[in-house]
C-alpha atoms as a PDB file:
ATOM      1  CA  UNK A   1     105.457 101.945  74.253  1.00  0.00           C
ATOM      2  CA  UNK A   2     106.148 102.783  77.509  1.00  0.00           C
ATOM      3  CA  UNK A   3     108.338 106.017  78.309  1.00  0.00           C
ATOM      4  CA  UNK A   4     109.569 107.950  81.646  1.00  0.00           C
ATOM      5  CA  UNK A   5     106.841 110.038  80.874  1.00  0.00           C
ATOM      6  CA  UNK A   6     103.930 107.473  81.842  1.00  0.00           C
ATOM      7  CA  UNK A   7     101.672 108.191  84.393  1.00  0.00           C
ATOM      8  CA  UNK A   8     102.298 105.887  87.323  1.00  0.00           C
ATOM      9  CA  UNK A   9      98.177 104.662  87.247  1.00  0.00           C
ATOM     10  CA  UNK A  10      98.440 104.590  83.412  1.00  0.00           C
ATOM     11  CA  UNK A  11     101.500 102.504  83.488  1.00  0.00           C
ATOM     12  CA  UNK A  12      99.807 100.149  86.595  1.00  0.00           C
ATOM     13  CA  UNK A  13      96.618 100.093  84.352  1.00  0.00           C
ATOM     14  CA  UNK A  14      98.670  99.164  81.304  1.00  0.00           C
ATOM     15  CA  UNK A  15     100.664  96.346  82.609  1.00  0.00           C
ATOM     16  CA  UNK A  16     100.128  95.163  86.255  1.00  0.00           C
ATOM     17  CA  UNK A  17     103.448  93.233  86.077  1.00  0.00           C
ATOM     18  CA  UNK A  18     105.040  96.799  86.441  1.00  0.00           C
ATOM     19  CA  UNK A  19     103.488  96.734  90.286  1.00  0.00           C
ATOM     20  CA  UNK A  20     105.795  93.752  91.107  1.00  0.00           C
ATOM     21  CA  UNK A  21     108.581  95.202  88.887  1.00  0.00           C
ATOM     22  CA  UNK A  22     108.547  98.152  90.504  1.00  0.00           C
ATOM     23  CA  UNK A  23     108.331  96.801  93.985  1.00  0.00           C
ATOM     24  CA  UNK A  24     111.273  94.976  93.646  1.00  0.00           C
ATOM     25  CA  UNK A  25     113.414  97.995  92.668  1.00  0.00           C
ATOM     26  CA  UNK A  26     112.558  99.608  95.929  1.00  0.00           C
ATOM     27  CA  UNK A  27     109.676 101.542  94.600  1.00  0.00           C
ATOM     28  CA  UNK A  28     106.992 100.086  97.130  1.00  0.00           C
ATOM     29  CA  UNK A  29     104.419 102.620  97.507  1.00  0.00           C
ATOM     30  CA  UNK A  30     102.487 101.281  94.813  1.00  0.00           C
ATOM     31  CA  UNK A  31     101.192  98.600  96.506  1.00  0.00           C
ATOM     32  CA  UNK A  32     101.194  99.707 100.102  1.00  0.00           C
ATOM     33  CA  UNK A  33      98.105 101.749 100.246  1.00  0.00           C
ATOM     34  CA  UNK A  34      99.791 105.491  99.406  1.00  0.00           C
ATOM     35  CA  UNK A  35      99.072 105.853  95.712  1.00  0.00           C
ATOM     36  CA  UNK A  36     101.971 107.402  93.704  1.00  0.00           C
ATOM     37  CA  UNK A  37     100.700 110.086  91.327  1.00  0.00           C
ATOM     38  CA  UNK A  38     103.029 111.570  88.571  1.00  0.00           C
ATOM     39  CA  UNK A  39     105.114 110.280  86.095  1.00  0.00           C
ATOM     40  CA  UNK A  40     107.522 107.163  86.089  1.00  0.00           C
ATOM     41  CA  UNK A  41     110.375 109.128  86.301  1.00  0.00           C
ATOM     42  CA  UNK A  42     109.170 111.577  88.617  1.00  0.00           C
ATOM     43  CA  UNK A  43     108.692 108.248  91.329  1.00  0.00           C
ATOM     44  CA  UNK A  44     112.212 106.709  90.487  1.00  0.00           C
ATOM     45  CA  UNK A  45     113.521 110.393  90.880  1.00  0.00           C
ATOM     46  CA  UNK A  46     111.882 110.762  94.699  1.00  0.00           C
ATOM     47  CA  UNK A  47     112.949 107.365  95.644  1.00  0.00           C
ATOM     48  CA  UNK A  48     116.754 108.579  94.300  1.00  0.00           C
ATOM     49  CA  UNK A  49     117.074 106.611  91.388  1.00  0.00           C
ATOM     50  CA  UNK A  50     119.577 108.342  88.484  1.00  0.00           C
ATOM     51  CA  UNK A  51     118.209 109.022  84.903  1.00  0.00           C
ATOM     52  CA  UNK A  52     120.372 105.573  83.802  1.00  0.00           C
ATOM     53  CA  UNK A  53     118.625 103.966  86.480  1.00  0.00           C
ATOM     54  CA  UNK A  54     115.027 105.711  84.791  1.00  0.00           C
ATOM     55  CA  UNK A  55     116.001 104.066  81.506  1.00  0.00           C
ATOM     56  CA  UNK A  56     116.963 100.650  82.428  1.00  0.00           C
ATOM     57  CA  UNK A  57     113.333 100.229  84.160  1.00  0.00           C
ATOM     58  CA  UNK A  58     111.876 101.969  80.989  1.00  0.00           C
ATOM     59  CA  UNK A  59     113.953  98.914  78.813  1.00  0.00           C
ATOM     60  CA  UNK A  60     112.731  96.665  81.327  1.00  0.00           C
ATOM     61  CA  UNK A  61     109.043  97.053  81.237  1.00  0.00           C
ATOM     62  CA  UNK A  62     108.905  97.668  77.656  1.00  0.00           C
ATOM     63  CA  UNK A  63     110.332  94.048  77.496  1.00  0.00           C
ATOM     64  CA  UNK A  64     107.580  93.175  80.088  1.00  0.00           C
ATOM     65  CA  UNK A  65     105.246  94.569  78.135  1.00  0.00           C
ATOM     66  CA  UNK A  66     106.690  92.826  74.706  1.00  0.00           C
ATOM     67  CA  UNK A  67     106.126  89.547  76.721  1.00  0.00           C
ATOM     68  CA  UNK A  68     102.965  89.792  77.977  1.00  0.00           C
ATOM     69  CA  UNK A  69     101.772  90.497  74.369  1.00  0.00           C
ATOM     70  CA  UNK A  70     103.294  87.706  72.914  1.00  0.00           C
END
């Protein structure tokens, strides 16, 4: 289960759907050659995102996840 706590290279490692996911919520550094380290919440938080923000992408990749392990 994936939390706000994740590690941004566990989280890539984990499920590499979370790179495009990610990307499209304005959190692009992931993919453009400056690797992100910290938590999931700690990225949203730099790039201004809110704590409701921080939950809705933890719901969202969980359900990412829940698909690609279907």
């Amino acid at each position: 289960m994936i939390t706000k706590y994740i590690q941004i290279e566990d989280l890539v490692r984990e499920v590499p759907g979370s790179v495009r996911y990610l990307m499209e919520k304005g959190i692009k550094c992931l993919a453009c050659g400056e690797p992100i380290w910290g938590t999931l919440e700690s990225a949203a938080k730099a790039k201004g995102f809110s704590e409701n923000d921080i939950d809705e992408f933890v719901r969202d990749l969980n359900s990412i996840t829940m698909v690609i392990n279907a």
